[in-house]
Every structure is written in structure tokens, then in C-alpha cells.
N, C-alpha and C. Protein backbone atom coordinates (compact mmCIF):
# COMPACT_ATOMS: atom_id res chain seq x y z
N UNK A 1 0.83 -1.19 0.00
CA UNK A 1 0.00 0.00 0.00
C UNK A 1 0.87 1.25 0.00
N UNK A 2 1.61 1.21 1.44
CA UNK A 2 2.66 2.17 1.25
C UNK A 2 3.88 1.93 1.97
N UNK A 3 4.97 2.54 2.52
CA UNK A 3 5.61 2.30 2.97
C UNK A 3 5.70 2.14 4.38
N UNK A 4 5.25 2.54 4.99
CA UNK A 4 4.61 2.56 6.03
C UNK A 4 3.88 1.44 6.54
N UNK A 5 3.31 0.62 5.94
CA UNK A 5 2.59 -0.46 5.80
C UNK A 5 3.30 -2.07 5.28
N UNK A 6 2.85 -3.04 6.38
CA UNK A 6 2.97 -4.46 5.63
C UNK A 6 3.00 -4.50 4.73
N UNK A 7 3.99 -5.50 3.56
CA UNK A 7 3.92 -5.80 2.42
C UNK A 7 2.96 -6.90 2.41
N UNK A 8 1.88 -6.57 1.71
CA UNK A 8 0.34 -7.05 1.75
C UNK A 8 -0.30 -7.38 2.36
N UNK A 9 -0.07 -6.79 3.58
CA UNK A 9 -1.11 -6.17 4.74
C UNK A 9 -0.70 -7.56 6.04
N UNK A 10 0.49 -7.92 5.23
CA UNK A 10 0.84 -9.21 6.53
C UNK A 10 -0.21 -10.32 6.38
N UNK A 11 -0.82 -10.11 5.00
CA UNK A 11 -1.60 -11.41 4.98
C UNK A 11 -1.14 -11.87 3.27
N UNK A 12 -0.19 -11.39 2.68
CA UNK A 12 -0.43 -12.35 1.57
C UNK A 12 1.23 -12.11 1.01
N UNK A 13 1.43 -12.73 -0.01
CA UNK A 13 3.14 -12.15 -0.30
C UNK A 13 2.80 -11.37 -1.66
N UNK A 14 3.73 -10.28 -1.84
CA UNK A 14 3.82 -9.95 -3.34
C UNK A 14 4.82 -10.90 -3.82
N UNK A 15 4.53 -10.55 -5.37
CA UNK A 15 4.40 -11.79 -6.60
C UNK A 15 4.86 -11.00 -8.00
N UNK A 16 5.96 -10.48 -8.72
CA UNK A 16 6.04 -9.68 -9.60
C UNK A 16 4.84 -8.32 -9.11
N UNK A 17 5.09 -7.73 -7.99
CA UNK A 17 4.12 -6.36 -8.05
C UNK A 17 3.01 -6.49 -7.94
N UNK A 18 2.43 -7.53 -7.61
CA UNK A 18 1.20 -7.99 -6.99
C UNK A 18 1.25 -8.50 -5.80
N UNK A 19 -0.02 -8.74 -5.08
CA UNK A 19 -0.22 -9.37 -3.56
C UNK A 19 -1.13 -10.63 -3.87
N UNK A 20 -0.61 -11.13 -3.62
CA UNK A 20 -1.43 -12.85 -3.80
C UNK A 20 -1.33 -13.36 -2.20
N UNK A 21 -2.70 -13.34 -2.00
CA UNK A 21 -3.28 -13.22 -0.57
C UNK A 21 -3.16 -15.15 -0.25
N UNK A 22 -2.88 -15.17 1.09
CA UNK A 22 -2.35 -16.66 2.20
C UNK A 22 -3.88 -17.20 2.13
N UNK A 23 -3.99 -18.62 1.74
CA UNK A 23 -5.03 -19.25 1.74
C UNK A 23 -5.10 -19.60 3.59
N UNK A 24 -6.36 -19.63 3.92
CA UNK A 24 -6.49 -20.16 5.62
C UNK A 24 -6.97 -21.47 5.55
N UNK A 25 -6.46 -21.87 6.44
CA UNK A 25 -7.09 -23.21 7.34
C UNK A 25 -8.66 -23.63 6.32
N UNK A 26 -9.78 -22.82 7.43
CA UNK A 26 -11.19 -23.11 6.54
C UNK A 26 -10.81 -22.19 5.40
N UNK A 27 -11.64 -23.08 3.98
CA UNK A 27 -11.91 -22.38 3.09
C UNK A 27 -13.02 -21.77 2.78
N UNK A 28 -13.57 -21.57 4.02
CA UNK A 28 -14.70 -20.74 3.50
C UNK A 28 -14.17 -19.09 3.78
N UNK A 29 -12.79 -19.17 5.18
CA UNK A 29 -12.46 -18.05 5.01
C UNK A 29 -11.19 -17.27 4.42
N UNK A 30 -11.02 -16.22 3.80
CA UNK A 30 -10.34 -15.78 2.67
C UNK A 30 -10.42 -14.70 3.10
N UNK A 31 -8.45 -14.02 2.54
CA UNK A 31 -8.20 -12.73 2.59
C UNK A 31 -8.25 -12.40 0.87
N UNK A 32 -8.83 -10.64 0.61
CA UNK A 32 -9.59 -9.92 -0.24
C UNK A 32 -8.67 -8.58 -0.49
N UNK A 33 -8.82 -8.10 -1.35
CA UNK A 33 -8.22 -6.82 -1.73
C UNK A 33 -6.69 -6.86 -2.23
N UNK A 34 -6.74 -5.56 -3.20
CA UNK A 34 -5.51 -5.50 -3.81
C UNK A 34 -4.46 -5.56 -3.00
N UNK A 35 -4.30 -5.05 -1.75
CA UNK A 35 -3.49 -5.67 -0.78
C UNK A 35 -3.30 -6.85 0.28
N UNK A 36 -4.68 -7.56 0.18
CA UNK A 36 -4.98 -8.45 0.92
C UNK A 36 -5.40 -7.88 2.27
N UNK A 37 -5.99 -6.24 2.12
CA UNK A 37 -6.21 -6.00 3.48
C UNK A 37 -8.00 -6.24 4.16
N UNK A 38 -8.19 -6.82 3.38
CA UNK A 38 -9.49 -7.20 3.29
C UNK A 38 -9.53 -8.34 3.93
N UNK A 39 -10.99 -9.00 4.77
CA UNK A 39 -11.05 -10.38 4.53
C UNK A 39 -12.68 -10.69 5.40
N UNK A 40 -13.21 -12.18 5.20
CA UNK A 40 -14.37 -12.27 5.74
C UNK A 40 -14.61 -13.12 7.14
N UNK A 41 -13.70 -12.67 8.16
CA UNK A 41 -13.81 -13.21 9.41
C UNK A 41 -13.64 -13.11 10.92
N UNK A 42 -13.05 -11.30 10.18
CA UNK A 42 -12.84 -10.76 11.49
C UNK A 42 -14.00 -9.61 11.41
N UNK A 43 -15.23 -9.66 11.41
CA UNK A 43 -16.21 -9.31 11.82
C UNK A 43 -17.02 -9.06 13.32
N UNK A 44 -17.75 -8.13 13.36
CA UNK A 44 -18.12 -8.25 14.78
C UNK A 44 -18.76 -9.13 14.85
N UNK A 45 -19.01 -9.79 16.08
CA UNK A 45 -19.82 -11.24 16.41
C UNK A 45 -20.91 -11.17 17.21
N UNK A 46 -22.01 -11.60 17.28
CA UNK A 46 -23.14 -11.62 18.45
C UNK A 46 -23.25 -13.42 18.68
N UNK A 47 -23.40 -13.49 19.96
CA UNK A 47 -24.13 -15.06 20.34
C UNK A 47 -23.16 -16.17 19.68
N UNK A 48 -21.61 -15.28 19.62
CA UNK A 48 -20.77 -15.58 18.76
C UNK A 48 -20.87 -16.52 17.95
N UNK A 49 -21.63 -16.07 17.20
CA UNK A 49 -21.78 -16.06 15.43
C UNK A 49 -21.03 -14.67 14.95
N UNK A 50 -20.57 -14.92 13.53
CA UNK A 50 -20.09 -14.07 13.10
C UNK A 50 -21.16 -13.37 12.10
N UNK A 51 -21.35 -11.23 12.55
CA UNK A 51 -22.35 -11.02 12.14
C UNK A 51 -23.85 -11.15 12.67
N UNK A 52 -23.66 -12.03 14.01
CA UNK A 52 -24.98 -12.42 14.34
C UNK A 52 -25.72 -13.65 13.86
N UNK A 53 -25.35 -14.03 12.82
CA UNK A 53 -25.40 -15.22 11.94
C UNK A 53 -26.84 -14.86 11.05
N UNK A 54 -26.81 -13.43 11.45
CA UNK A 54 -27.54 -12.65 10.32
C UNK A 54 -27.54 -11.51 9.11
N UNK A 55 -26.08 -11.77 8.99
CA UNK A 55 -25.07 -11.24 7.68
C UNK A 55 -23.94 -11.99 7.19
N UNK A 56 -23.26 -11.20 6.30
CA UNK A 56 -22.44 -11.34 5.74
C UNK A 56 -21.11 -10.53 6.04
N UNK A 57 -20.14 -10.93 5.97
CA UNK A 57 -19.04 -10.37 6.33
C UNK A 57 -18.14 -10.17 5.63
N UNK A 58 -17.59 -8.98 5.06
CA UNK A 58 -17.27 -8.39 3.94
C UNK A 58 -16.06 -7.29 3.87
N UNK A 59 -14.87 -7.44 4.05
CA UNK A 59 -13.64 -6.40 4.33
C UNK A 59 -14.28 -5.77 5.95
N UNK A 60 -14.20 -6.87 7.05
CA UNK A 60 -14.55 -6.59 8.14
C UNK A 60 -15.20 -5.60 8.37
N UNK A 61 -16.62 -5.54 7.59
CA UNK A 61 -17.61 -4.81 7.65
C UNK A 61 -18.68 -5.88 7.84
N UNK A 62 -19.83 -5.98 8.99
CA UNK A 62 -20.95 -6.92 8.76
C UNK A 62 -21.92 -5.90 7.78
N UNK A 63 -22.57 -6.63 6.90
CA UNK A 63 -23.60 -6.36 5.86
C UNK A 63 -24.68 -7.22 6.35
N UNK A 64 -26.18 -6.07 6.92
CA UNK A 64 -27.13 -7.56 7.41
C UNK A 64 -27.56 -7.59 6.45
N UNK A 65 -28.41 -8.52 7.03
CA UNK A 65 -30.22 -9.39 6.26
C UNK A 65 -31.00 -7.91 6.43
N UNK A 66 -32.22 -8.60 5.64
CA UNK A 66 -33.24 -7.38 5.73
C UNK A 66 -33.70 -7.61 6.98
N UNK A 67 -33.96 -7.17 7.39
CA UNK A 67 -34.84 -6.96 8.97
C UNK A 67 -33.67 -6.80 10.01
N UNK A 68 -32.43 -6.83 10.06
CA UNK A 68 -31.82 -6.72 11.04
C UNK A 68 -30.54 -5.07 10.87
N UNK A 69 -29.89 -5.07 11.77
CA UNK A 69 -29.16 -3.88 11.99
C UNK A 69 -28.26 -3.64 13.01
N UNK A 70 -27.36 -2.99 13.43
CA UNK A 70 -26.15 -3.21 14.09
C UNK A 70 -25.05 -3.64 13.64
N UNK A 71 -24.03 -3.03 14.40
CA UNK A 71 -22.21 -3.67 13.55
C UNK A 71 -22.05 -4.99 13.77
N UNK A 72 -23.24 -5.45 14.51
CA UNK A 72 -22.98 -7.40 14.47
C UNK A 72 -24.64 -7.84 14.04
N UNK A 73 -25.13 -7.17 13.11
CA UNK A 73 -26.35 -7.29 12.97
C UNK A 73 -27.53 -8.06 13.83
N UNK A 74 -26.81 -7.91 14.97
CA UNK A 74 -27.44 -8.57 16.21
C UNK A 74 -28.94 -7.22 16.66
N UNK A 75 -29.50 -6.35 15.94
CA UNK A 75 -30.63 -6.07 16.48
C UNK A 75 -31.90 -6.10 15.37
N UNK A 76 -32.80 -6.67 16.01
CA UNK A 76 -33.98 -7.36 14.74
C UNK A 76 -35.08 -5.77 14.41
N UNK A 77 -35.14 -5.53 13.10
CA UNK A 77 -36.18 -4.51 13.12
C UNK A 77 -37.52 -4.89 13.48
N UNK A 78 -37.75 -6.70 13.27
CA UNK A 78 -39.19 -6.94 13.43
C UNK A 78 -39.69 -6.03 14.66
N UNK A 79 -41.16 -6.03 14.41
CA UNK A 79 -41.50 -4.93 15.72
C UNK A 79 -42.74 -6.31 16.58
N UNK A 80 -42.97 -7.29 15.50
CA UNK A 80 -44.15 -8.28 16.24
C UNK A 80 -43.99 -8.46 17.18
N UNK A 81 -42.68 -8.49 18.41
CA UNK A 81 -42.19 -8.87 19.46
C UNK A 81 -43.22 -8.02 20.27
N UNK A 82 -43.06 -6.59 19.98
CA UNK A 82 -43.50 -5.65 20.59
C UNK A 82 -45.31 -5.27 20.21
N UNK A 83 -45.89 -5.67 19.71
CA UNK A 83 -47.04 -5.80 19.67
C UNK A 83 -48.50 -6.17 20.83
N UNK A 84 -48.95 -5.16 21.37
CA UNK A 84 -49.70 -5.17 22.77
C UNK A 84 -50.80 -6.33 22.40
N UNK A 85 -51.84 -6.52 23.42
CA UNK A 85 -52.84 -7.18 23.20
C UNK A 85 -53.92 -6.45 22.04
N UNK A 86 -53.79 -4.81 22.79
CA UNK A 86 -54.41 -3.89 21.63
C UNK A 86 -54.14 -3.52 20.40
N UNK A 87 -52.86 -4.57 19.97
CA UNK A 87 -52.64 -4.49 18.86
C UNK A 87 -51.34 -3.18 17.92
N UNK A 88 -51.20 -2.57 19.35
CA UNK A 88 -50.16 -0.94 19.23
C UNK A 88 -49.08 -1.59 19.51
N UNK A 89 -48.16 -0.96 18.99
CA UNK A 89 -46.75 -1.12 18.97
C UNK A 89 -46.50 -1.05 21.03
N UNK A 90 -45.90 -1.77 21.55
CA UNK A 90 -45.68 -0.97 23.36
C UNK A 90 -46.80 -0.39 23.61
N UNK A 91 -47.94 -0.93 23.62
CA UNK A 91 -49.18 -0.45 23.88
C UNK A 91 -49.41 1.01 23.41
N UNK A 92 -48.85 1.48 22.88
CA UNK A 92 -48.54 2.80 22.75
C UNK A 92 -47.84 4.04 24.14
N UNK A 93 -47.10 2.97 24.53
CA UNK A 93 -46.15 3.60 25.89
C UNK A 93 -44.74 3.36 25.94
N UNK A 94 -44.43 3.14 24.24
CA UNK A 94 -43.01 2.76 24.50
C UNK A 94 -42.61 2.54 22.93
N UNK A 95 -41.20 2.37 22.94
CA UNK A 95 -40.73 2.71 21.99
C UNK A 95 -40.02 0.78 21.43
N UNK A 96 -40.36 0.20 20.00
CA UNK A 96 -39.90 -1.24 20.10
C UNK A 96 -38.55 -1.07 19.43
N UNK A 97 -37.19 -1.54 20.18
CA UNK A 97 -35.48 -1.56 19.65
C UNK A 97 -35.35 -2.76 19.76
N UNK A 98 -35.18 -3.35 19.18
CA UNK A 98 -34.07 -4.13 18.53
C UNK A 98 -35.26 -5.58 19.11
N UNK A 99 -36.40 -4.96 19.12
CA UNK A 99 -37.76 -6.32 19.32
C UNK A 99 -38.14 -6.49 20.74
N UNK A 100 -37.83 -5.42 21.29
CA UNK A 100 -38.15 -5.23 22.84
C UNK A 100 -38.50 -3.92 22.77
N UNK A 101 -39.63 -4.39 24.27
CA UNK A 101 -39.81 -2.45 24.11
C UNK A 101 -39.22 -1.74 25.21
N UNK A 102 -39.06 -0.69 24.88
CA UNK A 102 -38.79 0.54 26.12
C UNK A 102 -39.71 0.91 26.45
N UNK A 103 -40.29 0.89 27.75
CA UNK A 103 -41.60 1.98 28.35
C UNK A 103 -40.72 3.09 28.64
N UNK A 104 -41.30 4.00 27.67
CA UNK A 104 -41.50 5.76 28.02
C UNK A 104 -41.92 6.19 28.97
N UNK A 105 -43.32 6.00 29.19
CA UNK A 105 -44.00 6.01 30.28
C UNK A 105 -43.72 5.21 31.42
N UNK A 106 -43.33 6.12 32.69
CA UNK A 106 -42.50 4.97 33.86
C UNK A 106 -43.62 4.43 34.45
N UNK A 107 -44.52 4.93 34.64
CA UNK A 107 -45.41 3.69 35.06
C UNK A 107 -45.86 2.31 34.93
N UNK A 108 -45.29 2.50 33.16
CA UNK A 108 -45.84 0.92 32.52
C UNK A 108 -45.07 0.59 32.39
N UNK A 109 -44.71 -1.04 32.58
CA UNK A 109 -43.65 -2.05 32.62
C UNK A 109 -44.33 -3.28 31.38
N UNK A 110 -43.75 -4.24 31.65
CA UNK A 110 -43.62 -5.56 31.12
C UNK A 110 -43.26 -5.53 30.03
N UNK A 111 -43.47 -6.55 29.06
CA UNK A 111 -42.73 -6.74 27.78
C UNK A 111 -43.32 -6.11 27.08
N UNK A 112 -44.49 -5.58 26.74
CA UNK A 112 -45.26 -4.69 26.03
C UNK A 112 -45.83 -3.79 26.60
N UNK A 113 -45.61 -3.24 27.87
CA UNK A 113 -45.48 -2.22 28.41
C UNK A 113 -47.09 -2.20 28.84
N UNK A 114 -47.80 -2.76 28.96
CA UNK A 114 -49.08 -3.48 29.49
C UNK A 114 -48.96 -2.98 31.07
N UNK A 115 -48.20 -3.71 31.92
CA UNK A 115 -48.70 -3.69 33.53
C UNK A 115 -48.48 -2.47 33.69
N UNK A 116 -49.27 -1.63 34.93
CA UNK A 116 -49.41 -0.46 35.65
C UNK A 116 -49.39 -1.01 36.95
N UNK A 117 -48.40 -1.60 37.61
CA UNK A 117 -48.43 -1.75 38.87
C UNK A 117 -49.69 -0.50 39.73
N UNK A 118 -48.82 0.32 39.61
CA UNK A 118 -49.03 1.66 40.77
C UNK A 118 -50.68 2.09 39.95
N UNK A 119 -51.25 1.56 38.93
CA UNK A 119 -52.45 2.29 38.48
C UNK A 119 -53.54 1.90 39.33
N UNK A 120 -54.68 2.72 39.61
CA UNK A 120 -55.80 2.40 40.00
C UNK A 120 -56.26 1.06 39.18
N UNK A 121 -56.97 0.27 39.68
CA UNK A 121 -58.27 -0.75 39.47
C UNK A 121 -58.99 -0.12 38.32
N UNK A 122 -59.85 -1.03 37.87
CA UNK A 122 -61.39 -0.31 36.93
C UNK A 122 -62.20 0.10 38.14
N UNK A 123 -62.09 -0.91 39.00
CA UNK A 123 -63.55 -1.08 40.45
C UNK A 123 -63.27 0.83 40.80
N UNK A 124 -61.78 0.66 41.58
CA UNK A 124 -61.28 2.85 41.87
C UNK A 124 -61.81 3.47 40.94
N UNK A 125 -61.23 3.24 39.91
CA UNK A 125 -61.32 4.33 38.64
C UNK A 125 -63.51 4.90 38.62
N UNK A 126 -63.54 3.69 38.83
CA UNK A 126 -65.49 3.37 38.34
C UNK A 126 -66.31 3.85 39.77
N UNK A 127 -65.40 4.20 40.89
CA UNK A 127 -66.32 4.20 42.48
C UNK A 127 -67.01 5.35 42.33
């Protein structure tokens, strides 16, 4: 690349003025680029899978799937997780990341932001 730098990034040898990149162990993984500074395995990892085991891994960049997101594509856009009985996203008291919700509202808890511990009854509310 430059002088300053490995002759082919310490992963491959030059070859008449080229870099002809070191085959690994598995062949599924491989060093990439005109310098060999590329490659598909040192990616970020979730649930260590590489990527989350919901991308692709690409000059140690994860690339997700559709529905997912994050540098280890470890967070799901689906929102069904977060879906109340009423049918609202966090009952409409919360915000759904990564398929969980956040209650906004501190009063409401649980997974869909449903319980009101501290709320009145219908019976209070109705006396």
C-alpha cells in the first residue's frame, strides 16, 4: 500500500508487483483486496456467530439481512415482538429496539409495556 505499511497487509506475499493473498485453514475463510487488506472473518460477532449469523461479512464490515441492523447485525427490526394485546406497537407507551420495548411512560412495565403496577383498578377508577 505504502511504505509505512505491511507488504500485503501481513496477509499475503507480493508476486512480480502484486499481492497474492495466504489461503487459511477453513476455506470458507479468505483474505480480499488489492493488498490483501481485506477479509471475511474478522467481523463483529453476536451469540458468537459471526455477524450475528444474520449477515455477511465483507472487508470486516458486517452487511445484514433485511430486517436486522447493528455492527454485528445482532438487532432485529421486526416490531411483532413488541405488539400489545391492543394491537399498538408498546401499547402505545413505549418505543420497540431491537424487538423489545422501552416503556417511556414509567409507570408501565412488562414486555409490552401493558402492567401499571401503581395504576388504579377499573372497580377505583369506576367508584
Amino acid at each position: 500500500m505504502d511504505k509505512s505499511t505491511d507488504i500485503c497487509s501481513n496477509n499475503g506475499d507480493c508476486v512480480c508487483g502484486t499481492c497474492e493473498c495466504k489461503k487459511r485453514e477453513n476455506p470458507e475463510e479468505r483474505y480480499s483486496g488489492k493488498y490483501c487488506e481485506c477479509d471475511n472473518f474478522n467481523c463483529d460477532r453476536s451469540n458468537n456467530k459471526l455477524c450475528g449469523g444474520h449477515g455477511r461479512c465483507e472487508c470486516r464490515v458486517c452487511y445484514c439481512d433485511a430486517n436486522y441492523t447493528g455492527s454485528a447485525c445482532d438487532c432485529s427490526l421486526d416490531t411483532s415482538t413488541c405488539l400489545a394485546k391492543n394491537k399498538q406497537i408498546c401499547n402505545g407507551r413505549g418505543t420497540c429496539e431491537c424487538g423489545v420495548c422501552k416503556c417511556t411512560d414509567p409507570k408501565f412495565q412488562g414486555a409490552t409495556c401493558e402492567e401499571c403496577p401503581t395504576c388504579p383498578g377499573v372497580c377505583t377508577e369506576h367508584k
